[in-house]
C-alpha atoms as a PDB file:
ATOM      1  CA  UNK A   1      99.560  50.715  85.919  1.00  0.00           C
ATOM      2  CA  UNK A   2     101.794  48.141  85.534  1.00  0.00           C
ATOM      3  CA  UNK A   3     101.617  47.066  89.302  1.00  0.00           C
ATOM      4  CA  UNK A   4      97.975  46.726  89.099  1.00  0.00           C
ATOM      5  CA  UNK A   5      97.943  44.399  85.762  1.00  0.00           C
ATOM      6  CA  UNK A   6     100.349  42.192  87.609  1.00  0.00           C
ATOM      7  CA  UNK A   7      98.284  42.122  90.546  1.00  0.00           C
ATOM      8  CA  UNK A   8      95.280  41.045  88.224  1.00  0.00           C
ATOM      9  CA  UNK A   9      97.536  38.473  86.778  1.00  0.00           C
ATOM     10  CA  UNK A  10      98.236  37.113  90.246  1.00  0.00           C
ATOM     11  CA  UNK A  11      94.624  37.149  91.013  1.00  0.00           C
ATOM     12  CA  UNK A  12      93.703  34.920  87.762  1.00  0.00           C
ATOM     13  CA  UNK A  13      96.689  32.510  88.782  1.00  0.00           C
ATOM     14  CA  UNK A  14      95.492  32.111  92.117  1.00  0.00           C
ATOM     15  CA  UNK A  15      91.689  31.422  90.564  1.00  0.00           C
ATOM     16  CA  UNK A  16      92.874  29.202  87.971  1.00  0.00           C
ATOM     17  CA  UNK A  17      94.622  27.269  90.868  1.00  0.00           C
ATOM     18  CA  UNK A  18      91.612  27.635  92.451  1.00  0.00           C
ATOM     19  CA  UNK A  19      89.753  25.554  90.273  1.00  0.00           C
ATOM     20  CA  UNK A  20      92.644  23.417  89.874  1.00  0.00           C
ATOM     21  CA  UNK A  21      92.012  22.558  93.540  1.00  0.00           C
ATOM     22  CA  UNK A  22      88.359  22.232  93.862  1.00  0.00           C
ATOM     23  CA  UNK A  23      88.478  19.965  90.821  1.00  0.00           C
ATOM     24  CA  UNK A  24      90.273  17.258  93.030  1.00  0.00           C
ATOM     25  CA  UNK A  25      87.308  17.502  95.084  1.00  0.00           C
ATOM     26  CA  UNK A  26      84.912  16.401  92.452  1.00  0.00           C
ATOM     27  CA  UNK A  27      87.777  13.504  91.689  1.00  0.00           C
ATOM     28  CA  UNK A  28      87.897  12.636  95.091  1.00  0.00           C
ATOM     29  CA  UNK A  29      84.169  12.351  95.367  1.00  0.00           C
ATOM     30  CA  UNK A  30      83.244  10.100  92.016  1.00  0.00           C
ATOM     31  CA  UNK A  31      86.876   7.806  93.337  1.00  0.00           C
ATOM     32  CA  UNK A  32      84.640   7.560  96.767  1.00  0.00           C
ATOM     33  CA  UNK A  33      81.329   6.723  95.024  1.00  0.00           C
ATOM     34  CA  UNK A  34      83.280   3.952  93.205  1.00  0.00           C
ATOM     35  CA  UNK A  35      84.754   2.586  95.351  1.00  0.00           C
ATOM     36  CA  UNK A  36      82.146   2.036  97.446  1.00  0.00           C
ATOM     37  CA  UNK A  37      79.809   0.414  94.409  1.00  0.00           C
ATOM     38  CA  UNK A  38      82.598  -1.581  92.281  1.00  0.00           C
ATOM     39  CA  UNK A  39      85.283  -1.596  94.872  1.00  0.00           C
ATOM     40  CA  UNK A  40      88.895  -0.171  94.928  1.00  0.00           C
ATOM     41  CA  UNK A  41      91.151  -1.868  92.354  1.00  0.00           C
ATOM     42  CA  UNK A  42      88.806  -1.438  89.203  1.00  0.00           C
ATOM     43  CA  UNK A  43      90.977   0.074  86.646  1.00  0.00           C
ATOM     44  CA  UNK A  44      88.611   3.252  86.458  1.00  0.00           C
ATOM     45  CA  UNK A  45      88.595   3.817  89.971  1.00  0.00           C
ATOM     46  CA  UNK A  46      92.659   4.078  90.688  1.00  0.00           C
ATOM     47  CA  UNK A  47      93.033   6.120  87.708  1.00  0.00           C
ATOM     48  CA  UNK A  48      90.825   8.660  88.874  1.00  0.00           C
ATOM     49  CA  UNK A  49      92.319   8.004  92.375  1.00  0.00           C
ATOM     50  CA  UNK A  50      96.203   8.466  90.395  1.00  0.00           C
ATOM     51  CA  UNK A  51      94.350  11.944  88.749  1.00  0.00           C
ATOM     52  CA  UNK A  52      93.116  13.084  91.972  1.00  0.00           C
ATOM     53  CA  UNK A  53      96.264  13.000  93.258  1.00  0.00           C
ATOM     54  CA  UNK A  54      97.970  13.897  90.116  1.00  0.00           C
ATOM     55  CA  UNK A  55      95.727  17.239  90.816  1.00  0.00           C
ATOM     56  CA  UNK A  56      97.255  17.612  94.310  1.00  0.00           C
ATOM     57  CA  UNK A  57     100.813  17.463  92.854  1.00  0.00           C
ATOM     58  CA  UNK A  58     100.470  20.310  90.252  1.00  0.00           C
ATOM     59  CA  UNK A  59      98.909  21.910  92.519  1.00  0.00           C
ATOM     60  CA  UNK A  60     101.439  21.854  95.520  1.00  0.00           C
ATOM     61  CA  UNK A  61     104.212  22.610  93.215  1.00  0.00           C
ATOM     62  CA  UNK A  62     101.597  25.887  91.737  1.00  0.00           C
ATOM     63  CA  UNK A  63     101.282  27.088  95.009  1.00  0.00           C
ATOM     64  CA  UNK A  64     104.831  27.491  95.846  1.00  0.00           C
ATOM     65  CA  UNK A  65     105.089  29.020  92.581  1.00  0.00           C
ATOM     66  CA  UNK A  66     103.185  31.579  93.519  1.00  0.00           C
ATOM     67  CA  UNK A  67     103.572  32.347  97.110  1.00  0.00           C
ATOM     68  CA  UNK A  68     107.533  33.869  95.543  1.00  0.00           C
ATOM     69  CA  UNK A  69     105.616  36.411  93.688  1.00  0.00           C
ATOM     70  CA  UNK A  70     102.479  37.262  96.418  1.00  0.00           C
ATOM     71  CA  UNK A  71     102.272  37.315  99.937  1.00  0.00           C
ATOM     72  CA  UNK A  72     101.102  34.121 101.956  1.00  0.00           C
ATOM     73  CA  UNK A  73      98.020  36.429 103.904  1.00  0.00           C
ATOM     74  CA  UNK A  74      97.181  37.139 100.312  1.00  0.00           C
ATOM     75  CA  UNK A  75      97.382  34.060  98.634  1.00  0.00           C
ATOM     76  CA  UNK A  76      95.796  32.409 101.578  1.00  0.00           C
ATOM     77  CA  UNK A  77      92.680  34.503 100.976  1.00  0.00           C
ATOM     78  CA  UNK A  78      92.085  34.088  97.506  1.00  0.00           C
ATOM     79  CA  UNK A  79      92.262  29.904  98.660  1.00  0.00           C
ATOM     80  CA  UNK A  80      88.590  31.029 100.135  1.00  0.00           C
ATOM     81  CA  UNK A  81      87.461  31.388  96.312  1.00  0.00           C
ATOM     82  CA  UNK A  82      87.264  27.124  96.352  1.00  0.00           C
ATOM     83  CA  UNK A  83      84.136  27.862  98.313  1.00  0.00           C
ATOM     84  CA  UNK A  84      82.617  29.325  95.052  1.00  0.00           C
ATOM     85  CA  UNK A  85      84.205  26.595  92.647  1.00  0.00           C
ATOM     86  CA  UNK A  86      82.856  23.667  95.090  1.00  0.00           C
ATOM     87  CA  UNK A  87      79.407  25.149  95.061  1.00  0.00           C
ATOM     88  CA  UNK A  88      79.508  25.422  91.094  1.00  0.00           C
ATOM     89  CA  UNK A  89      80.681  21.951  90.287  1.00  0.00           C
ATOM     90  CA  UNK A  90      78.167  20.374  93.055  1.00  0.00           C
ATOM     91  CA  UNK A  91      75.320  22.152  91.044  1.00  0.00           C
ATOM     92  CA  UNK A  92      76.565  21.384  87.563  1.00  0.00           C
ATOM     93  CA  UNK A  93      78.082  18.157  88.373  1.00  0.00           C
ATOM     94  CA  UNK A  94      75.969  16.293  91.201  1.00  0.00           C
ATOM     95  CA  UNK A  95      73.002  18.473  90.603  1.00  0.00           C
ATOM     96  CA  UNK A  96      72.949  19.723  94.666  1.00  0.00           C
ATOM     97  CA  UNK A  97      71.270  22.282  95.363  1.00  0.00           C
ATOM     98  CA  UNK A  98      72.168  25.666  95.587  1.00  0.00           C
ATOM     99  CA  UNK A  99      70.439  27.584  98.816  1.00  0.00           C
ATOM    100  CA  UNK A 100      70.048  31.396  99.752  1.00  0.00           C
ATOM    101  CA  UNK A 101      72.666  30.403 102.382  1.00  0.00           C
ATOM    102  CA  UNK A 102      74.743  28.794 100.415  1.00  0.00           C
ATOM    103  CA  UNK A 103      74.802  32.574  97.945  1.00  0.00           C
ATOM    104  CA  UNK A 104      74.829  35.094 100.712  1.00  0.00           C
ATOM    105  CA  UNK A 105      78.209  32.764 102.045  1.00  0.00           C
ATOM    106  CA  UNK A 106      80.026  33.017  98.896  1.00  0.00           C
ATOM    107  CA  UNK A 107      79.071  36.913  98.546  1.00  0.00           C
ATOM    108  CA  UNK A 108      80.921  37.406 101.928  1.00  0.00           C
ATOM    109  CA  UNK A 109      83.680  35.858 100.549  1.00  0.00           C
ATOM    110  CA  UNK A 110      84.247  37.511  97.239  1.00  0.00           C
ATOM    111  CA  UNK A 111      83.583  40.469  99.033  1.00  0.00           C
ATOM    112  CA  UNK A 112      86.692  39.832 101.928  1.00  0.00           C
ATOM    113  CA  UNK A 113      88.653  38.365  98.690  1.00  0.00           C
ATOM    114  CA  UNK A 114      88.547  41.843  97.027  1.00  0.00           C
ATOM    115  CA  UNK A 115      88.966  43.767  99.932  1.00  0.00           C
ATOM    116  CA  UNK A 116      92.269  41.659 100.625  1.00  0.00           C
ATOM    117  CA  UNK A 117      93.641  41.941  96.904  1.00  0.00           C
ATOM    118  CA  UNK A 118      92.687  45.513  95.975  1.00  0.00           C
END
């Protein structure tokens, strides 16, 4: 029992990373839209470029974190959950649109994520 609540434990790390990750994204994207309107040494702009890459840091030193505690296939896996967190934040962020594609894609995934971690 024990096993299995660390293994759900893992699982939550690797999602909360996840969203860690896929977060930088939406950074990276508004830094990129600035720049391009107000150009890139406005005070805004470079610190979201500095948090973007802030991100990245925690990040990089998370997933080394992890990877002594899970295997690399495993952990690797779960990394297809950003998928799901990309599609999220470009519906409630950018207000993209979300397309029967776009579901049955990330249904594959969770699917091959569980099937990998269980």
């Amino acid at each position: 029992m024990k096993e299995k609540s660390s293994r759900i434990g893992i699982f939550i790390i690797l999602q909360i990373m996840n969203v860690l990750y896929s977060i930088n994204s939406v950074l990276i994207k508004v830094v990129s839209t600035r720049w391009e309107s107000q150009g890139l040494f406005k005070p805004v702009t470079l610190l979201l470029l500095f948090a973007a890459v802030a991100v990245l840091g925690v990040y990089a030193i998370l997933w080394q974190k992890i990877l002594t505690k899970v295997d690399l296939t495993v952990a690797y896996m779960c990394k297809g959950m950003i998928i799901f967190w990309g599609m999220l934040w470009a519906f409630l962020i950018f207000g993209e649109q979300i397309t029967a594609w776009n579901l049955a894609g990330t249904v594959i995934i969770f699917a091959g994520t569980y099937l990998v971690t269980s």
